[in-house]
C-alpha atoms as a PDB file:
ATOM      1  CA  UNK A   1      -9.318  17.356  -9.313  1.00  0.00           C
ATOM      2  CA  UNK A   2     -12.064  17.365  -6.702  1.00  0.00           C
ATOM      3  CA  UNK A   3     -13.488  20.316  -4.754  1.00  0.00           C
ATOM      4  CA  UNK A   4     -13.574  21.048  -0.648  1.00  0.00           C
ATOM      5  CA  UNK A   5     -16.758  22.941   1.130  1.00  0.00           C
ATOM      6  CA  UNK A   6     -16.842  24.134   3.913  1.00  0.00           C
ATOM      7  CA  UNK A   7     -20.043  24.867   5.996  1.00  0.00           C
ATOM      8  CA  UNK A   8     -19.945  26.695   9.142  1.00  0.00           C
ATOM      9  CA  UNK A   9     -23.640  25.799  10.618  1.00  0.00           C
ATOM     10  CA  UNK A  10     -25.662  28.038  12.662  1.00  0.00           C
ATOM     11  CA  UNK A  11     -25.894  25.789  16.336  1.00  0.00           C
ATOM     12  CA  UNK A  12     -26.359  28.806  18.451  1.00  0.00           C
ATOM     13  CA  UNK A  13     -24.655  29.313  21.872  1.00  0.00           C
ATOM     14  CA  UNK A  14     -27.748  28.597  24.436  1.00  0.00           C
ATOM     15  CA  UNK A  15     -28.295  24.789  24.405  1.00  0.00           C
ATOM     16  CA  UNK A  16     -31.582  25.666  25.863  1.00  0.00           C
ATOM     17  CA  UNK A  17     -32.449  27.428  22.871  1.00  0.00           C
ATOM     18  CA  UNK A  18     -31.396  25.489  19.794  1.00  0.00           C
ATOM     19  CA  UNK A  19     -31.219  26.656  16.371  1.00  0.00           C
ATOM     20  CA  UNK A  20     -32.744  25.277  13.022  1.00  0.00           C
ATOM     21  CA  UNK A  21     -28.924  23.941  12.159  1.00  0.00           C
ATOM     22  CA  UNK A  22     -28.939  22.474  15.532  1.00  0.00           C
ATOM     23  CA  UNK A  23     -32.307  20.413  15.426  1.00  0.00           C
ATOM     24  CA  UNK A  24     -31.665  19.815  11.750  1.00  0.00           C
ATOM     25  CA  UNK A  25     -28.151  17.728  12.155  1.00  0.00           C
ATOM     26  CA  UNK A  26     -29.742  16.083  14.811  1.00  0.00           C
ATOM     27  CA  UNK A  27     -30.720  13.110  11.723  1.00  0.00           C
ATOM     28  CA  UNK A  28     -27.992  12.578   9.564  1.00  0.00           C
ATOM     29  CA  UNK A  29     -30.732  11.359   6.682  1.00  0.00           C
ATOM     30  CA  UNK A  30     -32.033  15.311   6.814  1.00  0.00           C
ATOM     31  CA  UNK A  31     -28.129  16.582   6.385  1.00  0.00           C
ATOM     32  CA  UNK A  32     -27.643  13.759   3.434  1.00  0.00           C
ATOM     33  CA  UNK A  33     -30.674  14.866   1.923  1.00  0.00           C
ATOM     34  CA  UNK A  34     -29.958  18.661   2.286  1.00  0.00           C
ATOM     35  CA  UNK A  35     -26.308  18.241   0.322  1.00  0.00           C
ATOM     36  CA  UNK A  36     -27.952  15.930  -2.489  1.00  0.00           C
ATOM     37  CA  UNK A  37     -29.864  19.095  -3.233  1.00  0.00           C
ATOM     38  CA  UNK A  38     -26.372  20.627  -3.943  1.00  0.00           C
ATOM     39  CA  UNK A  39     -26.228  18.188  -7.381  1.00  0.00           C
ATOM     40  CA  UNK A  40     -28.829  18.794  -9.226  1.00  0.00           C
ATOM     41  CA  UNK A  41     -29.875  16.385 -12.422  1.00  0.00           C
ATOM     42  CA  UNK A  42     -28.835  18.409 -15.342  1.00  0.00           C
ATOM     43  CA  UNK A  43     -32.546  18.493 -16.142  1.00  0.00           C
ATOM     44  CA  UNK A  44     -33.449  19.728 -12.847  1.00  0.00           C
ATOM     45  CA  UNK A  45     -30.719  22.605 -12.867  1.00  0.00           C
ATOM     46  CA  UNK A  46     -31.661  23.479 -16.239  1.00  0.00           C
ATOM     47  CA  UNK A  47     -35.753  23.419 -16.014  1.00  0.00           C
ATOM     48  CA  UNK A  48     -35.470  24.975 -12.580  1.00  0.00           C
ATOM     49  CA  UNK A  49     -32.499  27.122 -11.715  1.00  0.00           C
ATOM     50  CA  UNK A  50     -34.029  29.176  -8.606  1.00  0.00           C
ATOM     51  CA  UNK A  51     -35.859  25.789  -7.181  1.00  0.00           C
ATOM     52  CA  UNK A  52     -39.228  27.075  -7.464  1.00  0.00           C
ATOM     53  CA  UNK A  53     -40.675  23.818  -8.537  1.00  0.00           C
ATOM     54  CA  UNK A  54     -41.789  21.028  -5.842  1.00  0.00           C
ATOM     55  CA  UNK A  55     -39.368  18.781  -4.496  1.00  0.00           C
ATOM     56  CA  UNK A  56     -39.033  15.061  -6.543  1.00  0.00           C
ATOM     57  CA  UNK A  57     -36.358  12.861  -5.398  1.00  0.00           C
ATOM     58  CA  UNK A  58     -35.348  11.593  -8.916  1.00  0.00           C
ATOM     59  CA  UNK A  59     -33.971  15.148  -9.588  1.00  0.00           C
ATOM     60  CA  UNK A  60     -31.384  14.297  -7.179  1.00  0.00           C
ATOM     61  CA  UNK A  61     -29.680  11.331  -8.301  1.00  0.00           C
ATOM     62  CA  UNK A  62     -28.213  10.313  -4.827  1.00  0.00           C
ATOM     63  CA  UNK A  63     -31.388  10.226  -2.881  1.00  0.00           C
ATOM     64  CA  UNK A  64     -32.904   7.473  -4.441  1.00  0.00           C
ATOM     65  CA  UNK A  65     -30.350   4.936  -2.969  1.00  0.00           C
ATOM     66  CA  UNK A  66     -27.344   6.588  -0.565  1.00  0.00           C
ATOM     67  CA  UNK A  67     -26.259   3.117  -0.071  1.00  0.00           C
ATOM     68  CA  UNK A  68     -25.811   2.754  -3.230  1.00  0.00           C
ATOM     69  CA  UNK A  69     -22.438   3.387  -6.141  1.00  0.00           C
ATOM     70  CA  UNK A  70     -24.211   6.323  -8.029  1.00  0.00           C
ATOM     71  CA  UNK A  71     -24.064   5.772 -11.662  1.00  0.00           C
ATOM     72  CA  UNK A  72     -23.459   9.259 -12.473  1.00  0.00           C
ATOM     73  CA  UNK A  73     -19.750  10.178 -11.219  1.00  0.00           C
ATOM     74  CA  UNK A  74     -21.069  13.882 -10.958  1.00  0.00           C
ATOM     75  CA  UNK A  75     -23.068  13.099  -8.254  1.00  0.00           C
ATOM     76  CA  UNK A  76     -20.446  11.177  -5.727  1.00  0.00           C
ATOM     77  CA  UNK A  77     -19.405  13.164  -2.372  1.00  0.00           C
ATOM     78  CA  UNK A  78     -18.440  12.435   0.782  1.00  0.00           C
ATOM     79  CA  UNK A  79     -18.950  14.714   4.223  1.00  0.00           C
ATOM     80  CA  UNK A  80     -18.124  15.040   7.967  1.00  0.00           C
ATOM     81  CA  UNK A  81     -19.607  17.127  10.636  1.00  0.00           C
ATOM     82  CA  UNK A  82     -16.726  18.191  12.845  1.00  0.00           C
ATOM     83  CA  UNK A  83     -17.341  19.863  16.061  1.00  0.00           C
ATOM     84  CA  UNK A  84     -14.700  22.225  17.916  1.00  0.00           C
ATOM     85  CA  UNK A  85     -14.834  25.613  20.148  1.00  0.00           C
ATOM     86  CA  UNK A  86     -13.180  28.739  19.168  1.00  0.00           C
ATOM     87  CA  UNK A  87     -13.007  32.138  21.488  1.00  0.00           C
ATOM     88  CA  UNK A  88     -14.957  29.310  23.590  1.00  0.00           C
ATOM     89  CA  UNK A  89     -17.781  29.559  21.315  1.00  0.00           C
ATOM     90  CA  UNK A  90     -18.799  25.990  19.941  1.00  0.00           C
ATOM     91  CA  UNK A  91     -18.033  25.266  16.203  1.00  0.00           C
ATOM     92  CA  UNK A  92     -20.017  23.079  13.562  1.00  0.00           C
ATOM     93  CA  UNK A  93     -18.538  22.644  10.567  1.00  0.00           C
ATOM     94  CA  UNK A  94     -19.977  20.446   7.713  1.00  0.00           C
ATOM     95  CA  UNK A  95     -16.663  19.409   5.487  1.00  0.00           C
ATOM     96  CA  UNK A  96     -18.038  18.068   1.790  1.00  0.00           C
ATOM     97  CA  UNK A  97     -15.606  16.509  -0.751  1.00  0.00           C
ATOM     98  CA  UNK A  98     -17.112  16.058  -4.029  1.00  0.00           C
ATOM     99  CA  UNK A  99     -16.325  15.298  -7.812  1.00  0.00           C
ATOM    100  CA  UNK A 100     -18.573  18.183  -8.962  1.00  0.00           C
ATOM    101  CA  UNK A 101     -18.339  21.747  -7.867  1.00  0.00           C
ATOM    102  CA  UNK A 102     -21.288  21.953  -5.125  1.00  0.00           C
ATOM    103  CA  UNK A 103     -24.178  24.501  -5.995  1.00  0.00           C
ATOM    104  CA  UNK A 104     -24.853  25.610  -2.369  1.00  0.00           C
ATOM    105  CA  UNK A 105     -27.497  28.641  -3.415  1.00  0.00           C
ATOM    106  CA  UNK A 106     -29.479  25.896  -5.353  1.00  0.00           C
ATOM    107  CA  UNK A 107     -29.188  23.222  -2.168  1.00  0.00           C
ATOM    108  CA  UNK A 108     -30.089  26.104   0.650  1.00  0.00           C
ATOM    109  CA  UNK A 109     -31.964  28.140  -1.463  1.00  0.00           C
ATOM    110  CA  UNK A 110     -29.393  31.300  -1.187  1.00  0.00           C
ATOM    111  CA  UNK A 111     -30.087  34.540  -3.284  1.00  0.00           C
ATOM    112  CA  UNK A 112     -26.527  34.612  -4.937  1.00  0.00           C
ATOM    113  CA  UNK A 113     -24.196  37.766  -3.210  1.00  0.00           C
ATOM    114  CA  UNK A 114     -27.246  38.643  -0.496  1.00  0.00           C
ATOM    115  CA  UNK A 115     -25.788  38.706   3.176  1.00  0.00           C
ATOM    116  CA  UNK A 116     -27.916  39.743   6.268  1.00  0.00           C
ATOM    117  CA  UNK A 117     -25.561  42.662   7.365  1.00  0.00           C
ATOM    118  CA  UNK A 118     -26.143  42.133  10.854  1.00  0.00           C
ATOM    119  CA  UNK A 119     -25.527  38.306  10.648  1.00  0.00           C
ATOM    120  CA  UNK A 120     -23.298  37.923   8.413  1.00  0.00           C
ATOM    121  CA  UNK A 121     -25.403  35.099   7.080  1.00  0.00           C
ATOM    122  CA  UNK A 122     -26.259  34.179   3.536  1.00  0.00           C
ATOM    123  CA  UNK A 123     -30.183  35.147   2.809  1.00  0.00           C
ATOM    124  CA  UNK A 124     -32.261  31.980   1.869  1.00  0.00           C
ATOM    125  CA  UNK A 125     -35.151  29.663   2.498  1.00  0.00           C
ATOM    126  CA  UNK A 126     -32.654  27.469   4.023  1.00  0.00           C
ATOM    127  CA  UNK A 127     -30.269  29.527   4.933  1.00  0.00           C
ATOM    128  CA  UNK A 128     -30.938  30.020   8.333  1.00  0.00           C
ATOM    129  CA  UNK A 129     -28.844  26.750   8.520  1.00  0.00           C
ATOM    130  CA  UNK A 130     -25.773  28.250   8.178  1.00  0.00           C
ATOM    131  CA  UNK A 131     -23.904  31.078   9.791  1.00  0.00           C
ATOM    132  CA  UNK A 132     -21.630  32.317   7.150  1.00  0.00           C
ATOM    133  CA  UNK A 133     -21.754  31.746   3.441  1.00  0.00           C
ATOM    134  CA  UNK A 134     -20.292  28.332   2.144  1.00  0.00           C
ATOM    135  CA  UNK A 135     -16.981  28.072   1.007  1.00  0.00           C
ATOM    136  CA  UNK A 136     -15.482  25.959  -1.619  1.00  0.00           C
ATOM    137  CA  UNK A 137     -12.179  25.211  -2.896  1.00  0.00           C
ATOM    138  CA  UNK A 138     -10.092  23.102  -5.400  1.00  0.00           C
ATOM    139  CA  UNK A 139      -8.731  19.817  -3.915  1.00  0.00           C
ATOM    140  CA  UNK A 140      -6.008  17.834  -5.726  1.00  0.00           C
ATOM    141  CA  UNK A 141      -6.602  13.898  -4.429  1.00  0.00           C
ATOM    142  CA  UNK A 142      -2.380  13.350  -6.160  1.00  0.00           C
ATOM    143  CA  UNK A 143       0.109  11.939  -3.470  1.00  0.00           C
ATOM    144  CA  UNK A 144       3.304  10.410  -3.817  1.00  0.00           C
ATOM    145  CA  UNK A 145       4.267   7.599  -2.731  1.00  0.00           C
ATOM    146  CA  UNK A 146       6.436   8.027   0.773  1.00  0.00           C
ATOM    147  CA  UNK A 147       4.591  10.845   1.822  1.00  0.00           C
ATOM    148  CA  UNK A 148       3.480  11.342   5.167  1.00  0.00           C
ATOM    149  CA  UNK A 149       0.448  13.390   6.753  1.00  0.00           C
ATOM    150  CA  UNK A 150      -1.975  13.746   9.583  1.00  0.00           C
ATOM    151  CA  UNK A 151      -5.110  12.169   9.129  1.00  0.00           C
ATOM    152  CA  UNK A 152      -8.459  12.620  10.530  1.00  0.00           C
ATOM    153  CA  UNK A 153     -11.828  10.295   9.781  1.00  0.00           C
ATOM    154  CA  UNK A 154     -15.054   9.405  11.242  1.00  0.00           C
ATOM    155  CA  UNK A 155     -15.787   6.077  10.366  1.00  0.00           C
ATOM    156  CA  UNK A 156     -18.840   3.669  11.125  1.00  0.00           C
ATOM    157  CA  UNK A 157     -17.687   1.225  13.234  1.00  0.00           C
ATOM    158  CA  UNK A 158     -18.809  -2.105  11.654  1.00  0.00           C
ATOM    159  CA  UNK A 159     -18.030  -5.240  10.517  1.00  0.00           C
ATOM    160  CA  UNK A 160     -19.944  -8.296   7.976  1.00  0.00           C
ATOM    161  CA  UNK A 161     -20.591 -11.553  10.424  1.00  0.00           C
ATOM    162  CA  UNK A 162     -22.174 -14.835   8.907  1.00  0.00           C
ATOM    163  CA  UNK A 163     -23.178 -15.526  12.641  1.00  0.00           C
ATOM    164  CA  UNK A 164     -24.399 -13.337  16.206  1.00  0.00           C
ATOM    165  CA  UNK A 165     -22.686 -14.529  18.992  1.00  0.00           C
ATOM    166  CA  UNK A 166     -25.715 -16.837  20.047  1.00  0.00           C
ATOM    167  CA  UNK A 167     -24.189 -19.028  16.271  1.00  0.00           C
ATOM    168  CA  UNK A 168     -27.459 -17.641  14.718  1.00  0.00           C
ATOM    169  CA  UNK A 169     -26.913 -17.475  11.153  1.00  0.00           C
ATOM    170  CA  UNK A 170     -27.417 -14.250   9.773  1.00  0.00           C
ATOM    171  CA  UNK A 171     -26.207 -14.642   5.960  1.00  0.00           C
ATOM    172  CA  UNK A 172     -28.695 -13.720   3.097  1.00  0.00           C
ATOM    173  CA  UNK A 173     -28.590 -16.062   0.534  1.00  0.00           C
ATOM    174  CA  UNK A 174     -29.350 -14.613  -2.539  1.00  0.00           C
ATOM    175  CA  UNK A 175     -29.374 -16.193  -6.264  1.00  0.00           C
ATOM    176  CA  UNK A 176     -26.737 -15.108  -8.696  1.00  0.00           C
ATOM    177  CA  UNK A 177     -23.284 -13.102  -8.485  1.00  0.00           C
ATOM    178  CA  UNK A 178     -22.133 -10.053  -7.481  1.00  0.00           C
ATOM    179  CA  UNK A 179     -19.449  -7.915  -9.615  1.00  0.00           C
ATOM    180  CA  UNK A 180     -15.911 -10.045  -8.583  1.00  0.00           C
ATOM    181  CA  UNK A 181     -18.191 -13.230  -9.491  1.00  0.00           C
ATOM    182  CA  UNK A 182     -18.730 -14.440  -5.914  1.00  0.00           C
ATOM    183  CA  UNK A 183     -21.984 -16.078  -4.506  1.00  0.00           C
ATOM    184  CA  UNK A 184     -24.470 -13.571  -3.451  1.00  0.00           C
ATOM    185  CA  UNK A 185     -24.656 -14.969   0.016  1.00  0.00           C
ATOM    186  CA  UNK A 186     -24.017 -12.104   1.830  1.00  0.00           C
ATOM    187  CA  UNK A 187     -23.367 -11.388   5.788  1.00  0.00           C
ATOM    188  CA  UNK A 188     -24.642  -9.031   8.068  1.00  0.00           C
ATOM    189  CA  UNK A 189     -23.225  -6.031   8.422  1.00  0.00           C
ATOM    190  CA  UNK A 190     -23.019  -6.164  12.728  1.00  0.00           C
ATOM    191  CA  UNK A 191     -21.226  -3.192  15.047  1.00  0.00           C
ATOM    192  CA  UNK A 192     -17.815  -3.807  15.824  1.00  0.00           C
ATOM    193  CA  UNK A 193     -17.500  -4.695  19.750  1.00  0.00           C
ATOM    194  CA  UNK A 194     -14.482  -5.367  22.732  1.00  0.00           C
ATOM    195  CA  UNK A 195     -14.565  -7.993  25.163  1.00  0.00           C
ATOM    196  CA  UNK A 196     -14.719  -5.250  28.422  1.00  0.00           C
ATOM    197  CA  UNK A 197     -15.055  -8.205  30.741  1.00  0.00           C
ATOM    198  CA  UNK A 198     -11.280  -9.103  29.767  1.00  0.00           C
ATOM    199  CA  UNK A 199     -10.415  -5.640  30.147  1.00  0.00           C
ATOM    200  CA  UNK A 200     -10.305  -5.168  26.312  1.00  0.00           C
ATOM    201  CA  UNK A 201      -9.914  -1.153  25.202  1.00  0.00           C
ATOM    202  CA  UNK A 202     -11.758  -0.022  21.638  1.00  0.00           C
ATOM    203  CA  UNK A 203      -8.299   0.982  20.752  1.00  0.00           C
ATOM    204  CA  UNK A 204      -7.686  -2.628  21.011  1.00  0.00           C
ATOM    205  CA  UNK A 205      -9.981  -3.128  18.585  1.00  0.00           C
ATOM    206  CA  UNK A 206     -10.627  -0.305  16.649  1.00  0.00           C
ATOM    207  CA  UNK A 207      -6.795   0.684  15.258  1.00  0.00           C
ATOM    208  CA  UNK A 208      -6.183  -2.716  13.838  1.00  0.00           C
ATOM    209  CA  UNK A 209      -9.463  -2.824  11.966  1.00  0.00           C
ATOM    210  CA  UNK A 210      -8.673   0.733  10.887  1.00  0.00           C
ATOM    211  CA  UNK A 211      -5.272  -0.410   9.785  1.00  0.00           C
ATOM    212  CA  UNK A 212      -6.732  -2.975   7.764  1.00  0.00           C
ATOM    213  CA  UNK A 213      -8.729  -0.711   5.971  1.00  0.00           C
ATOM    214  CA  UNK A 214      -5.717   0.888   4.039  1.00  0.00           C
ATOM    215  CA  UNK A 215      -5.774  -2.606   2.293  1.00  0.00           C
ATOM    216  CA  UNK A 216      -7.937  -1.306  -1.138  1.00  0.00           C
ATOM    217  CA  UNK A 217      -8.762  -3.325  -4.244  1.00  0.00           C
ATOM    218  CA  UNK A 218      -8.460  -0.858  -7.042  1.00  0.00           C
ATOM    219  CA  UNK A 219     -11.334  -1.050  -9.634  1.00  0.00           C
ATOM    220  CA  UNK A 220     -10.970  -3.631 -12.127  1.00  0.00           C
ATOM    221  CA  UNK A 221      -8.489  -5.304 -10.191  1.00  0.00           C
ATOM    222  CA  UNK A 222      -8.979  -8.623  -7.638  1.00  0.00           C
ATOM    223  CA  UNK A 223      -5.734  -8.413  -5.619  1.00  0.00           C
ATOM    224  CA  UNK A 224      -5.761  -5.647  -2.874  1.00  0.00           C
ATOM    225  CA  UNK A 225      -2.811  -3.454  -1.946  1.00  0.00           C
ATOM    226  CA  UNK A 226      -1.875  -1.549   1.041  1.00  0.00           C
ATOM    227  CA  UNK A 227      -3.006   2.112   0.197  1.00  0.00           C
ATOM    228  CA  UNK A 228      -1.206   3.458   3.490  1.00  0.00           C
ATOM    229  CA  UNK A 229       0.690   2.396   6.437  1.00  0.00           C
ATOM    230  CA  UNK A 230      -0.400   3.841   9.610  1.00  0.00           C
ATOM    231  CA  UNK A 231       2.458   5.320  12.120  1.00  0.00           C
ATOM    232  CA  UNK A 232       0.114   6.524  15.008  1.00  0.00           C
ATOM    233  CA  UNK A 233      -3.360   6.293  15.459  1.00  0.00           C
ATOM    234  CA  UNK A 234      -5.566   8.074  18.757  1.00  0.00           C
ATOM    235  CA  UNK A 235      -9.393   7.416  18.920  1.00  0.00           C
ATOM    236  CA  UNK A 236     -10.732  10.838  19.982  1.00  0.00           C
ATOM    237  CA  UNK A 237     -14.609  10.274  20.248  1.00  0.00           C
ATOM    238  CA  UNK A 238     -17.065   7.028  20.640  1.00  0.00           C
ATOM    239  CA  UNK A 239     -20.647   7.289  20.113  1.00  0.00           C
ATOM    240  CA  UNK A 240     -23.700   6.650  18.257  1.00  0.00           C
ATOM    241  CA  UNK A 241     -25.477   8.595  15.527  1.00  0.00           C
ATOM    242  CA  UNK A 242     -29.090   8.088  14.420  1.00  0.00           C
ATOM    243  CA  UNK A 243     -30.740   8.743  10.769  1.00  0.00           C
ATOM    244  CA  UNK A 244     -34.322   8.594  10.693  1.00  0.00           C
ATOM    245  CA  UNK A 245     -36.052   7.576   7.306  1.00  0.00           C
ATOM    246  CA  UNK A 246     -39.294   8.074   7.147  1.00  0.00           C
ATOM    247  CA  UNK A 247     -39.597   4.000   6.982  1.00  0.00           C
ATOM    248  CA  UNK A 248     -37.511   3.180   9.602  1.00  0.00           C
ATOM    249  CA  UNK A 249     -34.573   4.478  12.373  1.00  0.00           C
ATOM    250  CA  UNK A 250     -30.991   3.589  12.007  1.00  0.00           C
ATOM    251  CA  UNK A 251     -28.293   3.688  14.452  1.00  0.00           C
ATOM    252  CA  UNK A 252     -24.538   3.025  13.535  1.00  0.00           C
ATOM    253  CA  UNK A 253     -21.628   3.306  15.997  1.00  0.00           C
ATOM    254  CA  UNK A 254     -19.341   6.144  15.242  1.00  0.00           C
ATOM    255  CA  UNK A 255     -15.474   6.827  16.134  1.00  0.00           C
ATOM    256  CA  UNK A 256     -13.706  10.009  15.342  1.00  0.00           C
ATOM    257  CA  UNK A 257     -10.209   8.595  14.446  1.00  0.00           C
ATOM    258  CA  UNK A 258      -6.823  11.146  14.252  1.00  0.00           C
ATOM    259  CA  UNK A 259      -3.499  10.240  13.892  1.00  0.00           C
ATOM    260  CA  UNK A 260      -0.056   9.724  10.963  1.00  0.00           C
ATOM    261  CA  UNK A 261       0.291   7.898   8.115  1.00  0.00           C
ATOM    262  CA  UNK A 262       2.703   7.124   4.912  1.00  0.00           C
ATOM    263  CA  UNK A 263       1.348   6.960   1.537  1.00  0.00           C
ATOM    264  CA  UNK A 264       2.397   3.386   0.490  1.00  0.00           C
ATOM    265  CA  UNK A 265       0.657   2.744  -3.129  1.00  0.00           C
ATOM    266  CA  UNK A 266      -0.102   5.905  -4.764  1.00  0.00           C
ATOM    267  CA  UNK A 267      -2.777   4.858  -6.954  1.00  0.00           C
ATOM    268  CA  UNK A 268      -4.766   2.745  -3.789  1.00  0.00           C
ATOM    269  CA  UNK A 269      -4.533   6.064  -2.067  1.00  0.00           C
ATOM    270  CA  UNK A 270      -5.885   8.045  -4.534  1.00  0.00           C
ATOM    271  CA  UNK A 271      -8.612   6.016  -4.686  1.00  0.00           C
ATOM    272  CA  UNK A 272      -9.225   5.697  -1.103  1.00  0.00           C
ATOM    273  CA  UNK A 273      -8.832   9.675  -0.898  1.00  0.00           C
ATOM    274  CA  UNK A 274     -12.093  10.053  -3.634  1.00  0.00           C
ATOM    275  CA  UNK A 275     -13.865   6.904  -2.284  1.00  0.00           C
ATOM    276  CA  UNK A 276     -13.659   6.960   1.269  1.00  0.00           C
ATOM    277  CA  UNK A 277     -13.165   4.488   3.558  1.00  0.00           C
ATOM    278  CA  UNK A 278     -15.887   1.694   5.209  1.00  0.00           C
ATOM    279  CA  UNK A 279     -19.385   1.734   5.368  1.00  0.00           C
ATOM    280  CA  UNK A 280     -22.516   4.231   6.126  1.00  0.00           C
ATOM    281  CA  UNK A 281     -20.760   7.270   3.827  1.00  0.00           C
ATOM    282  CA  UNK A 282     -24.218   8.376   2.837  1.00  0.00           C
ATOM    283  CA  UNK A 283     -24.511   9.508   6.804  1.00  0.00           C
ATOM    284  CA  UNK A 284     -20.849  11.320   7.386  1.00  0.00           C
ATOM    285  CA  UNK A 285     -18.332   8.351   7.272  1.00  0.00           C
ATOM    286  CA  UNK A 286     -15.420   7.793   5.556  1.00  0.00           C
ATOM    287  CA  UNK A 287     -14.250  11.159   5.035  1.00  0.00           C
ATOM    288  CA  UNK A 288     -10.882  11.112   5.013  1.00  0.00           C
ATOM    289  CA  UNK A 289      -9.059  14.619   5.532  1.00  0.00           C
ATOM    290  CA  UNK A 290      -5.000  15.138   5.782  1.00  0.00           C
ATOM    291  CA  UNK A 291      -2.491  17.470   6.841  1.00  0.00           C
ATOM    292  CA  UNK A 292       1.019  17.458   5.575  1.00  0.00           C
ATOM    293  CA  UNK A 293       3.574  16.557   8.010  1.00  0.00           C
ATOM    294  CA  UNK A 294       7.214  18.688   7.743  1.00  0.00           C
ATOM    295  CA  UNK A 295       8.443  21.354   5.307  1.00  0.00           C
END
């Protein structure tokens, strides 16, 4: 069992006048940071359960590394910022799938049951994020095998090279082995591109390295298996989003994929649901979200 949040951010309806949730997802490292605070170290929760105290990043497990496999399950999640217009008002929605029931009021500093009546928004040092109250549900990540959904992901278009184009060699070669027992000699992780000159689409590109992805190695296991097979597949949006850490900027090239798939190995799936798929899902990647197809 896993849990769904929903949160419906405050982006105001002037562009010429943004709001605080509009400059703030403007750096994805800001928004990762921001839901980290909604896991809390035990300690931390338990020492300081109205976040009075200062702000120390080892009381929030995930921001010491987002790169990196926490070691606390707890802590795991994976999110999406969808955008979308409704009674032609525009819509941003944050979508967070975690292992742990969230603690929003603790993350956005929300006095628990305290709405601004003319608002409708929660009351809150941070809440002047959001535009209604956060809301979270139950999410069981069990499929069986044959079924088939929609599908919608944002994932960071990328790809490990040992060389640039130029046959510069951009492996790190590092002493030792990694987990599966292979050399530590590791490529670069490069954006994926198409050859435009020879009239090469993304799609071209993009669905068959998507496809691919469905191939998952299940832990403690070598051999992959195909997690899904994929019936259609549209690439809505291209573009590129930026997280600025205080050390340095980083820019990774984004697709918004939607489209139908069959549930081939139940287990892979599973695991592909709670894991996510590709790289950069400390910064809104990899979320994958479904809709049942039929009765």
């Amino acid at each position: 069992m896993m849990y769904l949040s929903t949160l419906l951010i405050d982006v105001g309806t002037n562009p010429d006048r943004p709001r605080p949730g509009r400059l703030w997802l403007r750096n994805l490292y800001h928004v990762h940071q921001r839901l980290c605070m909604a896991f809390p170290s035990q300690a931390r929760e338990k020492d300081d359960p109205n976040f009075l105290h200062p702000f120390k990043e080892c009381d929030f497990p995930l921001l010491r590394n987002p790169n990196a496999v926490p070691a606390d399950p707890r802590h795991s999640f994976l999110f999406r910022i969808d955008n979308s217009i409704k009674d032609n008002i525009p819509r941003t929605i944050i979508i967070v799938q975690s292992e742990e029931r969230p603690n929003w009021d603790y993350a956005f500093g929300l006095k628990p049951g305290l709405i601004d009546p003319r608002t409708n928004r929660p009351i809150g040092n941070a809440g002047h994020f959001l535009a209604a109250p956060p809301q979270v549900r139950e999410y069981n990540t069990t499929f069986a095998e044959g079924g088939e959904f929609q599908f919608r992901i944002r994932v960071n278009l990328s790809k490990k090279s040992k060389k640039s184009k130029d046959g510069t060699d951009l492996r790190k070669h590092r002493e030792g082995t990694d987990g599966k027992g292979r050399q530590k000699d590791q490529s670069k992780r490069v954006s994926l591109t198409w050859n435009e000159e020879k009239k090469q689409k993304p799609e071209d590109v993009i669905i068959p390295w998507f496809a691919n992805k469905g191939m998952v190695t299940l832990k403690g296991e070598m051999e992959k298996r195909q997690a899904f097979q994929l019936h259609s597949c549209n690439v809505l949006n291209l573009g590129w989003v930026v997280a600025n850490k205080p050390d340095r900027r980083m820019k990774f090239r984004s697709a918004l994929i939607e489209g139908t798939l069959t549930v081939n190995d139940a287990p892979a799936f599973k695991q592909a649901i709670e894991t996510g798929l590709g790289s950069g899902k400390a910064f809104g990647f990899g979320l994958l979200s479904l809709g049942r197809l039929g009765p």
